[in-house]
Protein backbone atom coordinates (compact mmCIF):
# COMPACT_ATOMS: atom_id res chain seq x y z
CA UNK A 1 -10.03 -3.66 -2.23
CA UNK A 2 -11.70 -5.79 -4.96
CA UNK A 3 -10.62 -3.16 -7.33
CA UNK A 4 -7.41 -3.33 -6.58
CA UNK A 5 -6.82 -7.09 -6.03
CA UNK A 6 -7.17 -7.26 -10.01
CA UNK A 7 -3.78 -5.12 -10.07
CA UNK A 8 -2.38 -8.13 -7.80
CA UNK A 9 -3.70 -11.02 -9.87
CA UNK A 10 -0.64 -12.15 -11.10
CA UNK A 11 1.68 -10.89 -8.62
CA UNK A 12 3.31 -13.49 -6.69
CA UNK A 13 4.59 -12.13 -3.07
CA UNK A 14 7.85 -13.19 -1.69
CA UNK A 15 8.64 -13.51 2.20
CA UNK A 16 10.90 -10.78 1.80
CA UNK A 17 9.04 -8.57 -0.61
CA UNK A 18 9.94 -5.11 1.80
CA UNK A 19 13.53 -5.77 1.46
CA UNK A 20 13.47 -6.69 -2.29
CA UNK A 21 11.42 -3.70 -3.22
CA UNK A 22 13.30 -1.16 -0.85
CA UNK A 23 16.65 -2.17 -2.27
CA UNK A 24 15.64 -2.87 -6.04
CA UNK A 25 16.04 0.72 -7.27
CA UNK A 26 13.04 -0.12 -9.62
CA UNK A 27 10.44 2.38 -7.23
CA UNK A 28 9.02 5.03 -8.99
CA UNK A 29 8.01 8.59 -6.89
CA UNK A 30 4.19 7.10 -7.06
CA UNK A 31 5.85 4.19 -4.96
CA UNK A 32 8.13 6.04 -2.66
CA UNK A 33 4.84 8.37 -1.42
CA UNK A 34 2.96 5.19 -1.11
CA UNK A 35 5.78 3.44 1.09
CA UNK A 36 6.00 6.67 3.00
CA UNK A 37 2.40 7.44 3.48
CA UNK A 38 2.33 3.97 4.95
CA UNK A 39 4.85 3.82 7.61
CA UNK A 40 3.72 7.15 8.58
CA UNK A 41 0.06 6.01 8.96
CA UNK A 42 1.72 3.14 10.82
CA UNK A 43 3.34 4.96 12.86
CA UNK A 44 0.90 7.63 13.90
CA UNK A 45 -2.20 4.79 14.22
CA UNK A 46 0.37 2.25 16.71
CA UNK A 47 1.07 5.64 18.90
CA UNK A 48 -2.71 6.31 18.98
CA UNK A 49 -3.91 2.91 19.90
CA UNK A 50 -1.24 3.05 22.37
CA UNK A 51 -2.47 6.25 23.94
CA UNK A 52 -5.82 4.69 23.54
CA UNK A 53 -6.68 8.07 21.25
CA UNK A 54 -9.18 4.92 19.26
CA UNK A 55 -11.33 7.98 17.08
CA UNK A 56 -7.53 9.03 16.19
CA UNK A 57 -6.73 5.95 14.81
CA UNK A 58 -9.65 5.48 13.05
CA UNK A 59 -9.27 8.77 10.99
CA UNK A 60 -5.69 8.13 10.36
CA UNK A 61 -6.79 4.78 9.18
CA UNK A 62 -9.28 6.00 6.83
CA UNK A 63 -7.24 8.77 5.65
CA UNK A 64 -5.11 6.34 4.78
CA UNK A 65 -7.10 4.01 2.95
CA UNK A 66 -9.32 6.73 1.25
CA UNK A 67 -7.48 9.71 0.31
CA UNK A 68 -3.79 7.64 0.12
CA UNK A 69 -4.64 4.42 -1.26
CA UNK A 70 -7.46 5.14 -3.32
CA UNK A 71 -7.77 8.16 -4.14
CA UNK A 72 -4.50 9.22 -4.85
CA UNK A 73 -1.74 5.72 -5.35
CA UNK A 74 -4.31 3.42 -7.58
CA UNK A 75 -5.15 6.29 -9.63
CA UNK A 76 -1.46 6.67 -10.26
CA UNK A 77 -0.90 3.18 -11.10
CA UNK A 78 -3.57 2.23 -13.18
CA UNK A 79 -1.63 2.77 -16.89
CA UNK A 80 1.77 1.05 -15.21
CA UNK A 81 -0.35 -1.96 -14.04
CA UNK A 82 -2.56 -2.08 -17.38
CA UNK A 83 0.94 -2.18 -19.57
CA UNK A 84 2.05 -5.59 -19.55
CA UNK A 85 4.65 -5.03 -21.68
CA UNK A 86 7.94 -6.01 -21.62
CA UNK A 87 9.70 -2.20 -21.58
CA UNK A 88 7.46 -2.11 -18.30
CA UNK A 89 8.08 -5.23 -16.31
CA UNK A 90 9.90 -3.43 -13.82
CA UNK A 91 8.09 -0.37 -12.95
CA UNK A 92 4.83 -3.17 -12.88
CA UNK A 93 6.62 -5.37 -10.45
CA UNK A 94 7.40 -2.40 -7.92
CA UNK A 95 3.59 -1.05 -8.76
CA UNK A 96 2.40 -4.53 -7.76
CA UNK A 97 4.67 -5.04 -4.87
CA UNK A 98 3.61 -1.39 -3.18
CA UNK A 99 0.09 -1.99 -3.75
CA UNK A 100 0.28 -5.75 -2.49
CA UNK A 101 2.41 -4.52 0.52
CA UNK A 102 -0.56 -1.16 1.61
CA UNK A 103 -3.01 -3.76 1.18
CA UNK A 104 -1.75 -5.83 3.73
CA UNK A 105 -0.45 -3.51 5.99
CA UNK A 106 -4.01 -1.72 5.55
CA UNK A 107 -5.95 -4.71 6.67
CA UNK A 108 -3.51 -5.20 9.29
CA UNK A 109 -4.17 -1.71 10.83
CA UNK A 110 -8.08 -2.09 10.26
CA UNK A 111 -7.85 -5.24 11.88
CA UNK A 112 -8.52 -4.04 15.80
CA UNK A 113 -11.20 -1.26 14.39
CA UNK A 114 -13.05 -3.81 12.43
CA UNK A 115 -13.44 -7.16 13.68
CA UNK A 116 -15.18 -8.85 11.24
């Protein structure tokens, strides 16, 4: 996460970031498989830790961390994020405002696997 926090540096989250960035029309694919990966992850970890399936949740978890976030969504982002320019302010802003939005939702999910 301390790689990607310098992607969120200057990003300043609203209360209502989820609604602004799901009815902007500024998401690229990149961000519409991130969003989607997300709230499936959600999904399938709540409906594990529900059923008590815990080793479930924990791969889904790191599935989605690893191979999702990491491997795949800040690998995608990384020339949007680095352009500050001003023909890219809005493909940046929905960059930062997906990544901002898995990282919390991430840390939300690892929350009950790791405690501290």
């Amino acid at each position: 996460t301390k790689f990607a926090l310098q992607f969120v540096s200057d990003f300043t989250p609203t209360p209502n970031l989820m609604d602004e960035l799901m009815s902007s029309g500024k998401m690229a694919i990149r961000d519409k498989f991130m969003m989607s990966r997300l709230m499936s992850a959600t999904e399938k970890i709540n409906d594990c830790l529900t059923n008590y399936k815990f080793g479930d949740a924990q791969r889904a978890s790191y599935s989605l961390w690893i191979d999702d976030l990491c491997n795949v969504y800040l690998e995608l982002i990384k020339p949007v994020v680095y352009d500050k320019s001003e023909a890219n302010a809005d493909a940046r802003w929905a960059a930062q405002a997906t990544l901002w939005l898995a990282l919390e939702a991430g840390l939300r999910i690892l929350h009950p696997m790791m405690p501290f």
